[in-house]
Protein backbone atom coordinates (compact mmCIF):
# COMPACT_ATOMS: atom_id res chain seq x y z
CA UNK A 1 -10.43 -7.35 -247.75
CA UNK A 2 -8.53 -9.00 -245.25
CA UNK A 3 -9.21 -13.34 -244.91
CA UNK A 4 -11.14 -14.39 -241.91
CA UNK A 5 -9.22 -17.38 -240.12
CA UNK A 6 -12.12 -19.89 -239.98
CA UNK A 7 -11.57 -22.82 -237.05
CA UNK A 8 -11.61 -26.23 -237.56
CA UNK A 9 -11.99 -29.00 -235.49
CA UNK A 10 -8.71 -30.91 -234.52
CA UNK A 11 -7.66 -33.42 -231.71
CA UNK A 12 -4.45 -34.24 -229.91
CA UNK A 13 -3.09 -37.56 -228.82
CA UNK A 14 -0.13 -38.95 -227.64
CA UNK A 15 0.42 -42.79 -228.45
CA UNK A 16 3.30 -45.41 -228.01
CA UNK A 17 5.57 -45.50 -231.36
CA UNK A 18 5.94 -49.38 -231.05
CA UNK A 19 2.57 -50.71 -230.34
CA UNK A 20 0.45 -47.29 -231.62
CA UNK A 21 -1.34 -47.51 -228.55
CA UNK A 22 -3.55 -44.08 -227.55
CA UNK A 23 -1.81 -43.22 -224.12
CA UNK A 24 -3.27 -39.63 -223.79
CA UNK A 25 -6.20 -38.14 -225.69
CA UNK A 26 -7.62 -34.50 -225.66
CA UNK A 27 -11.69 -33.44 -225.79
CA UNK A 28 -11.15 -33.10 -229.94
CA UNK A 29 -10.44 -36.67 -230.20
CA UNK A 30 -14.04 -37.77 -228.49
CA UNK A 31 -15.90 -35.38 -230.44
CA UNK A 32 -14.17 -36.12 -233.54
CA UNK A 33 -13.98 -39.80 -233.84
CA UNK A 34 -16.81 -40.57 -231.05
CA UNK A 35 -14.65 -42.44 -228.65
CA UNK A 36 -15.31 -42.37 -224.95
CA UNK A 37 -13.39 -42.52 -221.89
CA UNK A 38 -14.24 -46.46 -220.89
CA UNK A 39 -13.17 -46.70 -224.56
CA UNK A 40 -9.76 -45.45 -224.19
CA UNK A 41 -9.29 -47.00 -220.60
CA UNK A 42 -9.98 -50.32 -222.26
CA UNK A 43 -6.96 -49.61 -224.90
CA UNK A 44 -7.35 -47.72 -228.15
CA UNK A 45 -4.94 -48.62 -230.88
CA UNK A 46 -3.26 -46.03 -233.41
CA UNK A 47 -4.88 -49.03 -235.94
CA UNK A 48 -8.50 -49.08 -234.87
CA UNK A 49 -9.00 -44.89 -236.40
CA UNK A 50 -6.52 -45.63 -239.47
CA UNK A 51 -7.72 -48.99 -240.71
CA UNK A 52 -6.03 -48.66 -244.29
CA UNK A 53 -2.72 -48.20 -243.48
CA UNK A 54 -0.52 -51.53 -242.28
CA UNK A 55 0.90 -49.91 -238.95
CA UNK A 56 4.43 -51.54 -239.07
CA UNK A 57 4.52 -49.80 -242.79
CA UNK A 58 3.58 -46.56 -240.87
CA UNK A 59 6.46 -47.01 -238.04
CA UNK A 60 9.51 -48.13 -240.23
CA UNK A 61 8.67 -45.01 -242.34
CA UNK A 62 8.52 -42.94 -239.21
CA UNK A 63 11.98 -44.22 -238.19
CA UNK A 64 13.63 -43.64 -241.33
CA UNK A 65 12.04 -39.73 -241.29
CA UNK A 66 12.65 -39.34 -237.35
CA UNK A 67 16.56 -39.64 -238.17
CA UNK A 68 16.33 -35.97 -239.55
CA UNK A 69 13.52 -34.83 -239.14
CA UNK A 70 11.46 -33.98 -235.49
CA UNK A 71 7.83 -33.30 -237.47
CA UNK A 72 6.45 -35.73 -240.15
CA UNK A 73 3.04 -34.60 -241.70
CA UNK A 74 0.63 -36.67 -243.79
CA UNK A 75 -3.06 -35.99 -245.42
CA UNK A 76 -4.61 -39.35 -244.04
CA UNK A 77 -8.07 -40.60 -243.48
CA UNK A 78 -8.94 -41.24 -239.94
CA UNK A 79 -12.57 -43.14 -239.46
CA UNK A 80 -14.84 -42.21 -236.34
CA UNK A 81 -16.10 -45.55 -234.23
CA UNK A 82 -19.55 -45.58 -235.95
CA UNK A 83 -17.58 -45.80 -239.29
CA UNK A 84 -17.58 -42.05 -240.44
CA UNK A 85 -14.27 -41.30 -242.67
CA UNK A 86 -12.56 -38.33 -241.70
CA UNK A 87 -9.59 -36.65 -244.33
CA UNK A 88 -7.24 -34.79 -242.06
CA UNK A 89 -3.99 -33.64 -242.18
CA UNK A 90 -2.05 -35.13 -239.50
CA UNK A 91 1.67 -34.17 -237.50
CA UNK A 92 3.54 -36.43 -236.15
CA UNK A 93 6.44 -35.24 -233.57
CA UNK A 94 8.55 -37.57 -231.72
CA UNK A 95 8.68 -36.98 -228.51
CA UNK A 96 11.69 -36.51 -226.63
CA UNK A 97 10.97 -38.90 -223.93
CA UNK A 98 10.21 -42.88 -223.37
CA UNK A 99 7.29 -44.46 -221.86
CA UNK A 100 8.22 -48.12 -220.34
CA UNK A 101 11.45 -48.05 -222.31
CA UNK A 102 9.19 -46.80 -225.59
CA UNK A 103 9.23 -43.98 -227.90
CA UNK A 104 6.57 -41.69 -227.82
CA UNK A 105 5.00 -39.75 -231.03
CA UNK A 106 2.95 -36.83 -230.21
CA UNK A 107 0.25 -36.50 -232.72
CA UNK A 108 -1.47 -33.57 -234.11
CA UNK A 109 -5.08 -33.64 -236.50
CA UNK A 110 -7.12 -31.17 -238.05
CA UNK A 111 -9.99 -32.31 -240.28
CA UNK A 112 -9.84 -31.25 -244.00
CA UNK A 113 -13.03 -29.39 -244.60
């Protein structure tokens, strides 16, 4: 008997390599980690959904993969505003375009279930 594909919920957003600050978000990344709108008008950082990871870590590894590689993927844990942890696998793709002068990494999560 053939496998049913069985969906899972995932989220898009685009965010500045430098700072890791959310410049584009999809419908999947509200419901999933319960930010709203005014919330990413105000200014969402890469650092406030990934709180154990030291973001400067994250970008100098990024660099160093980016030289060969367009696609870096990671099994993570993101963590929704009211404090929900969230294991995903995550993609990274450098974009092939600048914002401002900056790099921009296109980002790509799907929730581990």
């Amino acid at each position: 008997m053939a496998e049913v594909m069985k969906a899972i919920p995932f989220t898009q957003f685009s965010m500045e390599m430098r700072s890791g600050k959310i410049i584009d978000i999809d419908d999947g990344f509200k419901e999933l980690l319960g930010y709203t709108e005014d919330d990413f008008e105000a200014g969402i950082v890469f650092k406030q959904f990934v709180p154990s990871v030291e973001y400067e870590e994250v970008i100098t590894e990024l660099r160093e993969k980016f030289i060969d590689k367009r696609y870096v993927s990671y099994v993570q844990e993101f963590v929704s505003k009211d404090g929900k942890p969230l294991k995903v696998v995550a993609f990274y793709k450098i974009e092939n375009k600048l914002l401002a002068g900056h790099r921009v990494i296109k980002v790509s999560a799907a929730v581990i279930e």
